[in-house]
N, C-alpha and C. Protein backbone atom coordinates (compact mmCIF):
# COMPACT_ATOMS: atom_id res chain seq x y z
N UNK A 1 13.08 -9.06 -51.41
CA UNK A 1 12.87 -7.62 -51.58
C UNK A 1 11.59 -7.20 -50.84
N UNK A 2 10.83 -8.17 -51.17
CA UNK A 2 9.03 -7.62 -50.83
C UNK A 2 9.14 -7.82 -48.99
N UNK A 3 10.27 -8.65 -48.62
CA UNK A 3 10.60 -8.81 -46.79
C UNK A 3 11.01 -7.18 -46.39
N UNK A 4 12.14 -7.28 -47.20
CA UNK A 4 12.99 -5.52 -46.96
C UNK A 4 12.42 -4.58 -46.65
N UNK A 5 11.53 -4.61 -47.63
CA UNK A 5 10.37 -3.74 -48.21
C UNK A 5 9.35 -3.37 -46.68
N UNK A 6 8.47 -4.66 -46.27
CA UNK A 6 8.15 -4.66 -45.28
C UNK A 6 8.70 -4.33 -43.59
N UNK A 7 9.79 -4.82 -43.95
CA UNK A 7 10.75 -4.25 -42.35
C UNK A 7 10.61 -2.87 -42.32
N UNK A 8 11.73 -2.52 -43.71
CA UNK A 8 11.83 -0.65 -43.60
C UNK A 8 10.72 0.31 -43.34
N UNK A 9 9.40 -0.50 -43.81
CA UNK A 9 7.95 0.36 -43.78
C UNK A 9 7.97 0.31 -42.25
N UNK A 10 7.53 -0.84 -41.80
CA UNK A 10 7.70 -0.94 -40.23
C UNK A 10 8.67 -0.18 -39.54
N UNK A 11 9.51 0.03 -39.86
CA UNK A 11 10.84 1.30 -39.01
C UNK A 11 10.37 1.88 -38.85
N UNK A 12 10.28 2.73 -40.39
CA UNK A 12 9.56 4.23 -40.57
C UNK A 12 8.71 4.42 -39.87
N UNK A 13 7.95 3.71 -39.55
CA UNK A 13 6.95 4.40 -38.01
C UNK A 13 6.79 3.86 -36.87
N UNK A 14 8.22 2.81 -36.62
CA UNK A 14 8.32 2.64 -35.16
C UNK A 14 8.55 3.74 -34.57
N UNK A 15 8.03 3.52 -32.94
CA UNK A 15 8.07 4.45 -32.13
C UNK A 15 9.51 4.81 -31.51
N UNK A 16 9.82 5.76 -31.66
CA UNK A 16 11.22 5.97 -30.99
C UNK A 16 11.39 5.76 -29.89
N UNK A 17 12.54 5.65 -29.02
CA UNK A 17 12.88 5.49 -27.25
C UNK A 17 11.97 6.61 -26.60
N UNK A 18 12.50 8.10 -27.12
CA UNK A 18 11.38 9.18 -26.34
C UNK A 18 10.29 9.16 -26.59
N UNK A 19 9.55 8.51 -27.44
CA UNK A 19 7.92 8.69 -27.60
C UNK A 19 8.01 7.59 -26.77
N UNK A 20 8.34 5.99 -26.65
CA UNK A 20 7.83 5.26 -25.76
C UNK A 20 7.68 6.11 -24.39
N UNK A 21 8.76 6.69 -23.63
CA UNK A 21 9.00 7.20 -22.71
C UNK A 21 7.63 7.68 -22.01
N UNK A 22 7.53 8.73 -23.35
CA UNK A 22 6.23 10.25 -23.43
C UNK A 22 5.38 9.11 -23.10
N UNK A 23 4.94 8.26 -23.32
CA UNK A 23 3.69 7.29 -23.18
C UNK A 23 4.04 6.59 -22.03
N UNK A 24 4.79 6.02 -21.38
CA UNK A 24 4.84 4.86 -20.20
C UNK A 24 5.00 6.59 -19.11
N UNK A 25 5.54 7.33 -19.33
CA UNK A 25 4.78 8.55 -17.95
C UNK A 25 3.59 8.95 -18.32
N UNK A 26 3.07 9.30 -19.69
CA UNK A 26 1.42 9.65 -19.26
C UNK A 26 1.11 8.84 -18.50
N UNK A 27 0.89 7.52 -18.98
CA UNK A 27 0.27 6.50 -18.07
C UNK A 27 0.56 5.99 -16.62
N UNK A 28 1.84 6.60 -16.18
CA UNK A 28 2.18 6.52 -14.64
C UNK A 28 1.43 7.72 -13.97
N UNK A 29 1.91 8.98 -14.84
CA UNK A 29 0.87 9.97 -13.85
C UNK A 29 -0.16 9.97 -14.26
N UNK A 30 -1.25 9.58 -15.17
CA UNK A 30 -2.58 9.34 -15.03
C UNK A 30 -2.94 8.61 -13.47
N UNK A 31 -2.21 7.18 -13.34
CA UNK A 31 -2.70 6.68 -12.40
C UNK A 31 -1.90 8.00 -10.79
N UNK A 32 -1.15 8.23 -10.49
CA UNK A 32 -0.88 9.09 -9.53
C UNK A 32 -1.92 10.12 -9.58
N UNK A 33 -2.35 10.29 -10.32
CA UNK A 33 -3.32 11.64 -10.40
C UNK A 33 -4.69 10.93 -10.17
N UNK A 34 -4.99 9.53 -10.43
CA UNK A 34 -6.08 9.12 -9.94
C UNK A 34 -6.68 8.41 -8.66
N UNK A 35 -5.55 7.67 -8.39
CA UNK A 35 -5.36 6.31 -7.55
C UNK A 35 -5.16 7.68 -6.00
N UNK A 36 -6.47 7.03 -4.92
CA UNK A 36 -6.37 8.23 -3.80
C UNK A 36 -5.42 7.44 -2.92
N UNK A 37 -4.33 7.93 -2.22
CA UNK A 37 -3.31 7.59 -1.74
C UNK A 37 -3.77 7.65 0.14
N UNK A 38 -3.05 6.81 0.81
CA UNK A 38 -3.80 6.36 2.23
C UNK A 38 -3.26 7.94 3.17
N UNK A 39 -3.65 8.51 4.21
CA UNK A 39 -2.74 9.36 4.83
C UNK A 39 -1.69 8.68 5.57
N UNK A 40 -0.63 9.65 4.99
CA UNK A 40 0.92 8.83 5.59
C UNK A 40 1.19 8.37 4.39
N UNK A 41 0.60 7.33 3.28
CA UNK A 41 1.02 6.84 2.60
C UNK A 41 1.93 7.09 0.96
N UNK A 42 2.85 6.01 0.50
CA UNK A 42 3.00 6.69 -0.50
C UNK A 42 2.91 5.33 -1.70
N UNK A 43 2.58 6.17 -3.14
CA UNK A 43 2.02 5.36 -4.22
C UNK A 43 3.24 5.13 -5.20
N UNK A 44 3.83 3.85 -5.20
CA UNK A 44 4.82 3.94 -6.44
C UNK A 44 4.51 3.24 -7.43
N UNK A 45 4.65 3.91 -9.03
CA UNK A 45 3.71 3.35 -10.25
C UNK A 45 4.71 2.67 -11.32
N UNK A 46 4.63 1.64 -11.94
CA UNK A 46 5.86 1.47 -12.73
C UNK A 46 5.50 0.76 -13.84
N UNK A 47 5.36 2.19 -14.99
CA UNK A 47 4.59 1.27 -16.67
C UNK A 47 5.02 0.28 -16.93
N UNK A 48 4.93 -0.77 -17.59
CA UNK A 48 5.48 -1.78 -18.45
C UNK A 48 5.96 -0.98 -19.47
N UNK A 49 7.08 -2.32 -20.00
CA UNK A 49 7.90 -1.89 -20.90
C UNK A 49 7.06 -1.99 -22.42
N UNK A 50 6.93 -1.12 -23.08
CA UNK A 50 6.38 -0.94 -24.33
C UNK A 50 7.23 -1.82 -25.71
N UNK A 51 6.51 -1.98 -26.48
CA UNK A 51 7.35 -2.39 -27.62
C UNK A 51 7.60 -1.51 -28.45
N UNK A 52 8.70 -1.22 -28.93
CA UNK A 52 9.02 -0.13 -29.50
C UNK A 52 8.70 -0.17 -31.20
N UNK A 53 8.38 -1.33 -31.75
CA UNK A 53 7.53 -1.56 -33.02
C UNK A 53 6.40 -0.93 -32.94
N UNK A 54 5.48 -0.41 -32.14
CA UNK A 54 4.18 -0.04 -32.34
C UNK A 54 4.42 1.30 -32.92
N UNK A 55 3.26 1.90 -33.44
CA UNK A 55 3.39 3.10 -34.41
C UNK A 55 2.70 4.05 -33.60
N UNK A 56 3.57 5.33 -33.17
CA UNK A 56 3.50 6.11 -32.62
C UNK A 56 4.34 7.75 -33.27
N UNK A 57 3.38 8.44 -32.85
CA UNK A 57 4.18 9.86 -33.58
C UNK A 57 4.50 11.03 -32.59
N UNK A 58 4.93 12.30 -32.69
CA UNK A 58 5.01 13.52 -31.44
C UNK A 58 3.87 14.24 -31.42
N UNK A 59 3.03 13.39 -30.70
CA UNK A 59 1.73 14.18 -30.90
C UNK A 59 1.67 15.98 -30.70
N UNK A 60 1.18 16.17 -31.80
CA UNK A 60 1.03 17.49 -31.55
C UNK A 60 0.31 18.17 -30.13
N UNK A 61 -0.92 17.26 -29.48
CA UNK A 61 -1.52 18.11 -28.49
C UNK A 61 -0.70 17.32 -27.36
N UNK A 62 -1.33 17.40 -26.40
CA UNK A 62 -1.01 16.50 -25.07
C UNK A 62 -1.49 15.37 -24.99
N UNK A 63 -1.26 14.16 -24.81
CA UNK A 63 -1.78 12.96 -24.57
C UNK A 63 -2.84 12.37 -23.86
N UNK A 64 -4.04 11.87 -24.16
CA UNK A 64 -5.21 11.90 -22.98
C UNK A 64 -4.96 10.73 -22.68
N UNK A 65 -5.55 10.41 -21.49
CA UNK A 65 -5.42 9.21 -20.82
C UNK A 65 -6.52 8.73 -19.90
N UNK A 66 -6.68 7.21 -19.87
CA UNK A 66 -8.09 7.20 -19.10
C UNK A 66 -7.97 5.60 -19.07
N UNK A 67 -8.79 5.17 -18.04
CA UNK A 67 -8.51 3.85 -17.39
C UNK A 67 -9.58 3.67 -16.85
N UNK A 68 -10.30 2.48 -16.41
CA UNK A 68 -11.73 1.63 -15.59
C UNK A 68 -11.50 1.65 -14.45
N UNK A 69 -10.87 1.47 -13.99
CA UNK A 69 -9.79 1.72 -12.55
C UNK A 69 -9.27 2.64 -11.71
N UNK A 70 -9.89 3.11 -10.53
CA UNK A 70 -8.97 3.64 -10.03
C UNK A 70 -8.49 3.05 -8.37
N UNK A 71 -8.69 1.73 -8.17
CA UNK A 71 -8.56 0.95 -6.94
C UNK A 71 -7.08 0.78 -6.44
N UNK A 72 -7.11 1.75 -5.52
CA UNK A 72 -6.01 1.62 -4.92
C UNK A 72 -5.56 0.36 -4.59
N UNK A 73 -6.38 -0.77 -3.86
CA UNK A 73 -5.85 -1.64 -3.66
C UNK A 73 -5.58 -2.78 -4.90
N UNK A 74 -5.77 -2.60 -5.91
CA UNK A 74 -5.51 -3.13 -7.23
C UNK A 74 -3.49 -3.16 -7.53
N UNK A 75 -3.39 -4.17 -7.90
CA UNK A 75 -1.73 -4.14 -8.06
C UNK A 75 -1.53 -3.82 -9.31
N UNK A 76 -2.20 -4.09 -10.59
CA UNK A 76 -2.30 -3.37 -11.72
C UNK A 76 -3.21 -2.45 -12.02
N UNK A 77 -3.01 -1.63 -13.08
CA UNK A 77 -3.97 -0.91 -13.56
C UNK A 77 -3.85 -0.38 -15.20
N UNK A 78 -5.29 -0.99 -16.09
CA UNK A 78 -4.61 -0.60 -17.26
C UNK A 78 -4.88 1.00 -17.90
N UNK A 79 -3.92 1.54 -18.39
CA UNK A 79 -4.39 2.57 -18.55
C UNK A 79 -4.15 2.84 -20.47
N UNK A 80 -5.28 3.43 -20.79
CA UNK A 80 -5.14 3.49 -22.29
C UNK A 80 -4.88 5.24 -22.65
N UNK A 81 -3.70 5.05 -23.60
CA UNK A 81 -3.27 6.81 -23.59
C UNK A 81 -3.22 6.61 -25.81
N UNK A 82 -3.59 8.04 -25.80
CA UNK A 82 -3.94 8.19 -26.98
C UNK A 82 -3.47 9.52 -27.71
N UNK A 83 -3.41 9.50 -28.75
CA UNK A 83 -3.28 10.96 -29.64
C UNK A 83 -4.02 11.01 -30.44
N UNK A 84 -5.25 12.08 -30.21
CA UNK A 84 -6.52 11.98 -31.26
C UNK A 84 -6.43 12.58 -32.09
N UNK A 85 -5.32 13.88 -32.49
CA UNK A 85 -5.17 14.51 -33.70
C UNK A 85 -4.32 12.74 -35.11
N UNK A 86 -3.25 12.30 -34.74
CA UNK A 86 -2.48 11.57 -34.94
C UNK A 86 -3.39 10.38 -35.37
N UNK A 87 -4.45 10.12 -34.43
CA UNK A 87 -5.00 8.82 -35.04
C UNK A 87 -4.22 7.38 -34.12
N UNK A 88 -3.99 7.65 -33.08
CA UNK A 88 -3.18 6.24 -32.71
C UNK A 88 -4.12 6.12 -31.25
N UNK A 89 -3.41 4.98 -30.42
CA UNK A 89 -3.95 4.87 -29.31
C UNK A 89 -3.10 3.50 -28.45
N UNK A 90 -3.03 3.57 -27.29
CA UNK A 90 -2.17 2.28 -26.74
C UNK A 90 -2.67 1.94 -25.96
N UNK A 91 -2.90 0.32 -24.97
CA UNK A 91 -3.32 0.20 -23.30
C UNK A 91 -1.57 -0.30 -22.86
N UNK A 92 -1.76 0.88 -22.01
CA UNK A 92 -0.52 0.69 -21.28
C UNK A 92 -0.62 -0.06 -19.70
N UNK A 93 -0.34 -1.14 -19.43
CA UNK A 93 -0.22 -2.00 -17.69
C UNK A 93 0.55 -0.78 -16.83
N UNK A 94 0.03 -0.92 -15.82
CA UNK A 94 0.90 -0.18 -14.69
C UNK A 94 0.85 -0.44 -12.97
N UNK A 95 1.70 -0.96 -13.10
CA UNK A 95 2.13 -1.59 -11.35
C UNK A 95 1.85 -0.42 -10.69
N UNK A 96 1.21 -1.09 -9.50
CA UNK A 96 1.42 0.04 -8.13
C UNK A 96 1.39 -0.63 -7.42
N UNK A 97 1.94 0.01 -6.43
CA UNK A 97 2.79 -0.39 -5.01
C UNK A 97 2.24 0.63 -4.03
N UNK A 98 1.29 0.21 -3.53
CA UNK A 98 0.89 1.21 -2.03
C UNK A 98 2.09 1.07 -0.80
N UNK A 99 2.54 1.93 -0.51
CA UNK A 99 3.34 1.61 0.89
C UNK A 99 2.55 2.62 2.20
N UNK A 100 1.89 1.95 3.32
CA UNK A 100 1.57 2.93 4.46
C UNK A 100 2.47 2.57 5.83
N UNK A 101 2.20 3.30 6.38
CA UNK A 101 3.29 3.30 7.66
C UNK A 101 2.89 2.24 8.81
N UNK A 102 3.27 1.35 9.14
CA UNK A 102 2.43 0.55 10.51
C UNK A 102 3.26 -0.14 10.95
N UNK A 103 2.99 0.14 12.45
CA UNK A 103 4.04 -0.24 13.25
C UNK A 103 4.57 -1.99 13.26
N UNK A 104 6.14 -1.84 13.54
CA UNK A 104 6.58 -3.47 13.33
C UNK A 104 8.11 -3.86 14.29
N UNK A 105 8.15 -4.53 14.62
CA UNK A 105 9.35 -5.02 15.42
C UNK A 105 10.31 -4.75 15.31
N UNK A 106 10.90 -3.95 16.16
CA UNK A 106 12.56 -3.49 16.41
C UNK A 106 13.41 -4.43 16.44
N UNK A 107 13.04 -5.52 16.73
CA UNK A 107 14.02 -6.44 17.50
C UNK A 107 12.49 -7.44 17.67
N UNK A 108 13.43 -9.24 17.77
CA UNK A 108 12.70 -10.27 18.09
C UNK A 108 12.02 -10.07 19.08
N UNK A 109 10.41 -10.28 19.44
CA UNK A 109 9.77 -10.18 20.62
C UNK A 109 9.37 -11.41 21.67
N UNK A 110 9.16 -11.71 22.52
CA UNK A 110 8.84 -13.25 22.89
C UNK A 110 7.44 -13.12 23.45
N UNK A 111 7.09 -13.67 23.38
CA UNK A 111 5.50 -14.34 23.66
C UNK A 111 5.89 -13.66 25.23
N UNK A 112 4.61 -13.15 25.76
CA UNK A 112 4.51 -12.23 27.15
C UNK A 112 4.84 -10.81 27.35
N UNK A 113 5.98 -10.84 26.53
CA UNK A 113 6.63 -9.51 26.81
C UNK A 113 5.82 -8.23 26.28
N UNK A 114 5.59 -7.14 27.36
CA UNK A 114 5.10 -6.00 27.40
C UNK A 114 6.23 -5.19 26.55
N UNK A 115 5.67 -4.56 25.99
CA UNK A 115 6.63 -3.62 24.55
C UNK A 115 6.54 -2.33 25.33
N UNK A 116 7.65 -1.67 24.87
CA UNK A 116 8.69 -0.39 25.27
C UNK A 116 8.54 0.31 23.81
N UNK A 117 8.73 1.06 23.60
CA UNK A 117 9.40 2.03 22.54
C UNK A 117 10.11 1.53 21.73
N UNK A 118 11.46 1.10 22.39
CA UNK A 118 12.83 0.36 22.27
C UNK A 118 11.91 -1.06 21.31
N UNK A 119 11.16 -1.32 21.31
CA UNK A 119 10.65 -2.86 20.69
C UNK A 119 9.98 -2.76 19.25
N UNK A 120 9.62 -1.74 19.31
CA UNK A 120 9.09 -1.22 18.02
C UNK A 120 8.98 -0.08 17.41
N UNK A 121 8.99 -0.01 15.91
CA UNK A 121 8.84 1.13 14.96
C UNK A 121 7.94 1.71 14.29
N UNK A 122 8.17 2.43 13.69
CA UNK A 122 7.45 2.75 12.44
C UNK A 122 8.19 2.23 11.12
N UNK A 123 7.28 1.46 10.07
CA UNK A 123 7.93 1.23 8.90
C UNK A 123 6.59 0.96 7.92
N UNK A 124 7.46 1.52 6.36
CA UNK A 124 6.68 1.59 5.18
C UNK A 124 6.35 -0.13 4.80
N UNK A 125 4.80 -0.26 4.95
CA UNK A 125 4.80 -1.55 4.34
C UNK A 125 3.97 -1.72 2.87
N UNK A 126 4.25 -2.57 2.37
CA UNK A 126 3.11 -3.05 0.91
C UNK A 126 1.75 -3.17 1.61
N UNK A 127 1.00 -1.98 1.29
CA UNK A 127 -0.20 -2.10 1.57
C UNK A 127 -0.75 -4.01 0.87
N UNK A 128 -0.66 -4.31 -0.81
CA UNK A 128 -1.07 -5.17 -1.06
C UNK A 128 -0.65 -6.69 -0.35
N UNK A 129 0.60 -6.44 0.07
CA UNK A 129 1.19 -8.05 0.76
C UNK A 129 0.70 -7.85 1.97
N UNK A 130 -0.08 -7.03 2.79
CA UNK A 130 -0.33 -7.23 4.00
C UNK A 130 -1.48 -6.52 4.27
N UNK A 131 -2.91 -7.50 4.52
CA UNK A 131 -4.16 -6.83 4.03
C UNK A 131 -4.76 -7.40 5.61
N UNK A 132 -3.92 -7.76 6.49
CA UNK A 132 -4.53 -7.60 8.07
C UNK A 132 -4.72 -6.52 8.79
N UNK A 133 -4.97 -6.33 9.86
CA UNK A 133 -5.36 -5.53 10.63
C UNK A 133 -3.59 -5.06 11.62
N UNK A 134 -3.36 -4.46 11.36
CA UNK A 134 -2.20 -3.35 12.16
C UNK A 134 -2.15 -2.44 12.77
N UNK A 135 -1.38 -1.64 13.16
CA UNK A 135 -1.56 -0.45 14.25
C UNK A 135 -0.73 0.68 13.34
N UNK A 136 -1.09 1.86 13.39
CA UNK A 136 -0.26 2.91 12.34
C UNK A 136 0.05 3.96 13.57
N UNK A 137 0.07 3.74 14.90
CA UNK A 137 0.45 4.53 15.83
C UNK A 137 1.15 3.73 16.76
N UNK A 138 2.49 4.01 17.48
CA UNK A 138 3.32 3.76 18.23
C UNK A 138 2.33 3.77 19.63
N UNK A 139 1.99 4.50 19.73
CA UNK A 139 0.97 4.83 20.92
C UNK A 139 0.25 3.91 21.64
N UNK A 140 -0.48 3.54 20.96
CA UNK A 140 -1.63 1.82 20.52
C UNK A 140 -1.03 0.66 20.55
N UNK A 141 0.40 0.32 20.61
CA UNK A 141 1.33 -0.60 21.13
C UNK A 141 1.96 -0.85 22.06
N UNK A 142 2.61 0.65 22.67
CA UNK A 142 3.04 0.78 23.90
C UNK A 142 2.33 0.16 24.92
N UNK A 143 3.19 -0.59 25.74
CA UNK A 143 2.43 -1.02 27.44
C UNK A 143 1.14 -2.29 26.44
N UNK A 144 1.52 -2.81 25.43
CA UNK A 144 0.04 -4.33 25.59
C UNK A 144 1.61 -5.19 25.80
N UNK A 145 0.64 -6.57 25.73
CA UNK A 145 1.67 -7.74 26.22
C UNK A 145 1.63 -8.19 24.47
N UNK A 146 2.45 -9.17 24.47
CA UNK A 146 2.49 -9.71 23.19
C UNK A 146 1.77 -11.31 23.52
N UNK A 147 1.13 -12.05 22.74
CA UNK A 147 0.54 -13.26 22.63
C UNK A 147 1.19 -14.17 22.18
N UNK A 148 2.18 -13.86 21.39
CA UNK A 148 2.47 -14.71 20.88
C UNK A 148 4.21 -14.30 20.27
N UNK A 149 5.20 -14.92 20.07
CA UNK A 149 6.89 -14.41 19.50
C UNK A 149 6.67 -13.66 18.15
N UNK A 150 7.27 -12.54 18.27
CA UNK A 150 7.13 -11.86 16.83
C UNK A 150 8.77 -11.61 16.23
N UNK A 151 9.07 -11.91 15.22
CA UNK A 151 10.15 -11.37 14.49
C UNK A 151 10.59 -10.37 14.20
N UNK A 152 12.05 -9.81 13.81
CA UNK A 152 12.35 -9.02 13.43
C UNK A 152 11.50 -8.19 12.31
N UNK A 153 10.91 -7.07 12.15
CA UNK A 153 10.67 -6.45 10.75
C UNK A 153 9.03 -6.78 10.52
N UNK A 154 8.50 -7.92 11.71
CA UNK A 154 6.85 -8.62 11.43
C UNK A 154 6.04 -7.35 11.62
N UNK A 155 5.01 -7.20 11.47
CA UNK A 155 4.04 -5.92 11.42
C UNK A 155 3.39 -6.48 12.67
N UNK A 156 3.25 -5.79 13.90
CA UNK A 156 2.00 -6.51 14.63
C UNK A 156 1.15 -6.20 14.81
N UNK A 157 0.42 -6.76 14.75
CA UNK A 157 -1.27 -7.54 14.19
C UNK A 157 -1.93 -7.38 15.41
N UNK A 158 -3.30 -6.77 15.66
CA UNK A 158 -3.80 -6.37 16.72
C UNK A 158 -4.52 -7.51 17.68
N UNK A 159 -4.53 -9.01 16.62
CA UNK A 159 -4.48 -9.93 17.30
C UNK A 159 -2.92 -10.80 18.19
N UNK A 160 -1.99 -9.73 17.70
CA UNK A 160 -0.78 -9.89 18.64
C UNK A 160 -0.55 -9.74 19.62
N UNK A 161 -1.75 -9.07 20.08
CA UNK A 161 -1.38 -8.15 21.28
C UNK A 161 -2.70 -7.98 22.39
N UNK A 162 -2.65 -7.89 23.28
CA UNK A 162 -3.84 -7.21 24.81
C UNK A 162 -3.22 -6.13 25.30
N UNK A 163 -3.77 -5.54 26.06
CA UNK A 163 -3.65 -4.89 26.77
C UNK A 163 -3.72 -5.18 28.37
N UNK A 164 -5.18 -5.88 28.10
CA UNK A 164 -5.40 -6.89 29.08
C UNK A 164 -5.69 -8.12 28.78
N UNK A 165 -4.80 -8.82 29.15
CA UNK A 165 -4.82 -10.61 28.93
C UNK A 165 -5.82 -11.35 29.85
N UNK A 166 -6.38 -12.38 29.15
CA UNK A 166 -7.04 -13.40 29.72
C UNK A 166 -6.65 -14.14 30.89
N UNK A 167 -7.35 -14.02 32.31
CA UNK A 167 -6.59 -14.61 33.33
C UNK A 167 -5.65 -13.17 33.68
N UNK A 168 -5.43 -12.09 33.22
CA UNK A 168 -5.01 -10.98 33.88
C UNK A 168 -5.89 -10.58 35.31
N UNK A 169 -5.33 -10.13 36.63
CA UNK A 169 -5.69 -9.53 37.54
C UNK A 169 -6.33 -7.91 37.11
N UNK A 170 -7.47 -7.50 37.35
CA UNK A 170 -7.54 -6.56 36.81
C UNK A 170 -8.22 -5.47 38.23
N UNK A 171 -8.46 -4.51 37.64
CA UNK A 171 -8.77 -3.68 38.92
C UNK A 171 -10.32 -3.37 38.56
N UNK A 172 -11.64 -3.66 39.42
CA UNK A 172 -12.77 -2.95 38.46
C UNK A 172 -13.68 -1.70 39.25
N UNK A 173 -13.63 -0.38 38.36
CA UNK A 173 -14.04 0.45 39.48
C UNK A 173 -15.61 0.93 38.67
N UNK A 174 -16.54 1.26 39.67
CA UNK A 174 -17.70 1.52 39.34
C UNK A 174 -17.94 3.20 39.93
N UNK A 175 -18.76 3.42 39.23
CA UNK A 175 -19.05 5.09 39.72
C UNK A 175 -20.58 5.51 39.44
N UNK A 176 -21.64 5.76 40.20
CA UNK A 176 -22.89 6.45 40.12
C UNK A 176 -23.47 7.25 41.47
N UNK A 177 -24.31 8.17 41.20
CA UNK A 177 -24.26 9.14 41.96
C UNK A 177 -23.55 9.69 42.78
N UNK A 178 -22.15 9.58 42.71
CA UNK A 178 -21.32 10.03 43.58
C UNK A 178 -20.77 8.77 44.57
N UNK A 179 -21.26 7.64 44.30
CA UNK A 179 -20.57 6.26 44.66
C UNK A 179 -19.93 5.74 43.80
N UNK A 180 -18.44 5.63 44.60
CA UNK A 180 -17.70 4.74 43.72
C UNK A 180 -17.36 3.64 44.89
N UNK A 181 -17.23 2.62 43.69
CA UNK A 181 -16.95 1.05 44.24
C UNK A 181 -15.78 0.67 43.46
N UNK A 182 -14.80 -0.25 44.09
CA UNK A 182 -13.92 -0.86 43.49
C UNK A 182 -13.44 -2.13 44.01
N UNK A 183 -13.03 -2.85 42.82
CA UNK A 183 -13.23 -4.08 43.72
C UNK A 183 -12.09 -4.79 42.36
N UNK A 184 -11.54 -6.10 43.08
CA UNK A 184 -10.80 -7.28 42.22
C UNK A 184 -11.47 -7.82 41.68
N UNK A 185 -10.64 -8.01 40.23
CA UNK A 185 -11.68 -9.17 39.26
C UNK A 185 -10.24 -9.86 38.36
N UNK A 186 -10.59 -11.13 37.72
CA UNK A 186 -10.36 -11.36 36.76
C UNK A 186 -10.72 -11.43 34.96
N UNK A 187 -9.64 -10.94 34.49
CA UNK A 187 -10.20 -10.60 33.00
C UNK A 187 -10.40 -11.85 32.53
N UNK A 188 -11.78 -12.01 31.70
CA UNK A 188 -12.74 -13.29 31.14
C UNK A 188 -12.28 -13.34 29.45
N UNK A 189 -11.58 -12.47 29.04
CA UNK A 189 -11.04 -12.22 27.75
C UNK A 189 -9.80 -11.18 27.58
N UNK A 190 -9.47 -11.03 26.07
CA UNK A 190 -8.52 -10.05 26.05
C UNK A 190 -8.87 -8.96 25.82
N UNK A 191 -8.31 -8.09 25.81
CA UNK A 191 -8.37 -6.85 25.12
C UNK A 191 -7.62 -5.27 25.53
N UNK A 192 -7.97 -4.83 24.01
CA UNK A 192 -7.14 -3.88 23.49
C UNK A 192 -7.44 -2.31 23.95
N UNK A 193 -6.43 -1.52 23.85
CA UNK A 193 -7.45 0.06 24.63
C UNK A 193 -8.70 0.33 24.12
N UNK A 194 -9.33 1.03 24.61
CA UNK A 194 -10.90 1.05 24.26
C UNK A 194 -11.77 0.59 24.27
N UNK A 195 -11.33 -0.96 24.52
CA UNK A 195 -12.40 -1.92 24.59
C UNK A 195 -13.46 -2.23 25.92
């Protein structure tokens, strides 16, 4: 009896399916509303699943919410949401998933080959699974050579690539007071526009 007793008390103020709900979105848009998102980029947040035993009510006001965190590059984030008329309070986990745009292989590339348009894209990647150095402009890829074979779907990596390769023929022109000189050289390293 005194078991029974204890279960049914416990019902009576488990949290229902829609109050879990009301609580795993405060705590997704807390973090969307905090977490600063990359330009181009987009932020996807996804609460953990709550236990629906915890004691929760329809809070009368709106739910506050607040977290230590707001690092984008963080893959969790905990966020604690509360009802202060009610007297309760929860820490809710919440996944995020940064995705930004940076360019990646159309098609298999081979070691030498100067890239076209046709060779590469634009695509959404996991900011967190890929924390190298990339290119987020088509532009900045066009016309380098590749260093090395890249795969279908690979992100390339600005050590993938020259513009001007080592042992490249290069052209070198000089200009002061109205003298210009130009003359053949060979490139002593690689490198990328701007350099």
């Amino acid at each position: 009896i005194g078991f029974l007793l204890a279960f049914f008390s416990l019902s009576l103020f488990a949290a229902t399916p829609e109050q879990v709900k009301m609580i795993q979105n405060a705590a997704e848009n807390h973090v969307l509303n905090s977490v600063e998102v990359a330009e181009g980029g987009e932020l996807v947040v996804s609460a953990a699943n709550i236990d629906d035993r915890i004691f929760a009510t329809d809070c009368p006001n709106t739910l506050t919410t607040s977290s230590s965190s707001s690092n984008s590059s963080a893959s969790n984030i905990t966020v604690l949401v509360e009802c202060e008329p009610d007297n309760w309070k929860i820490y809710v986990p919440v996944r995020l998933t940064m995705r930004v745009p940076m360019v990646t292989a159309a098609n298999h590339i081979s070691r030498g080959q100067v890239l076209t348009e046709n060779d590469i894209t634009i695509s959404m990647v996991d900011l967190l699974r890929f924390r190298r150095q990339g290119f987020s402009s088509i532009e900045r890829v066009v016309g380098a050579k590749t260093k090395k074979n890249v795969k279908l779907g690979d992100v390339i990596e600005q050590n993938d690539i020259c513009v001007v390769c080592r042992n490249d023929s290069v052209l070198i022109q000089a200009n002061a007071s109205g003298m210009n000189i130009t003359t053949k050289g060979t490139a002593l390293s690689d490198g990328s526009f701007g350099e």
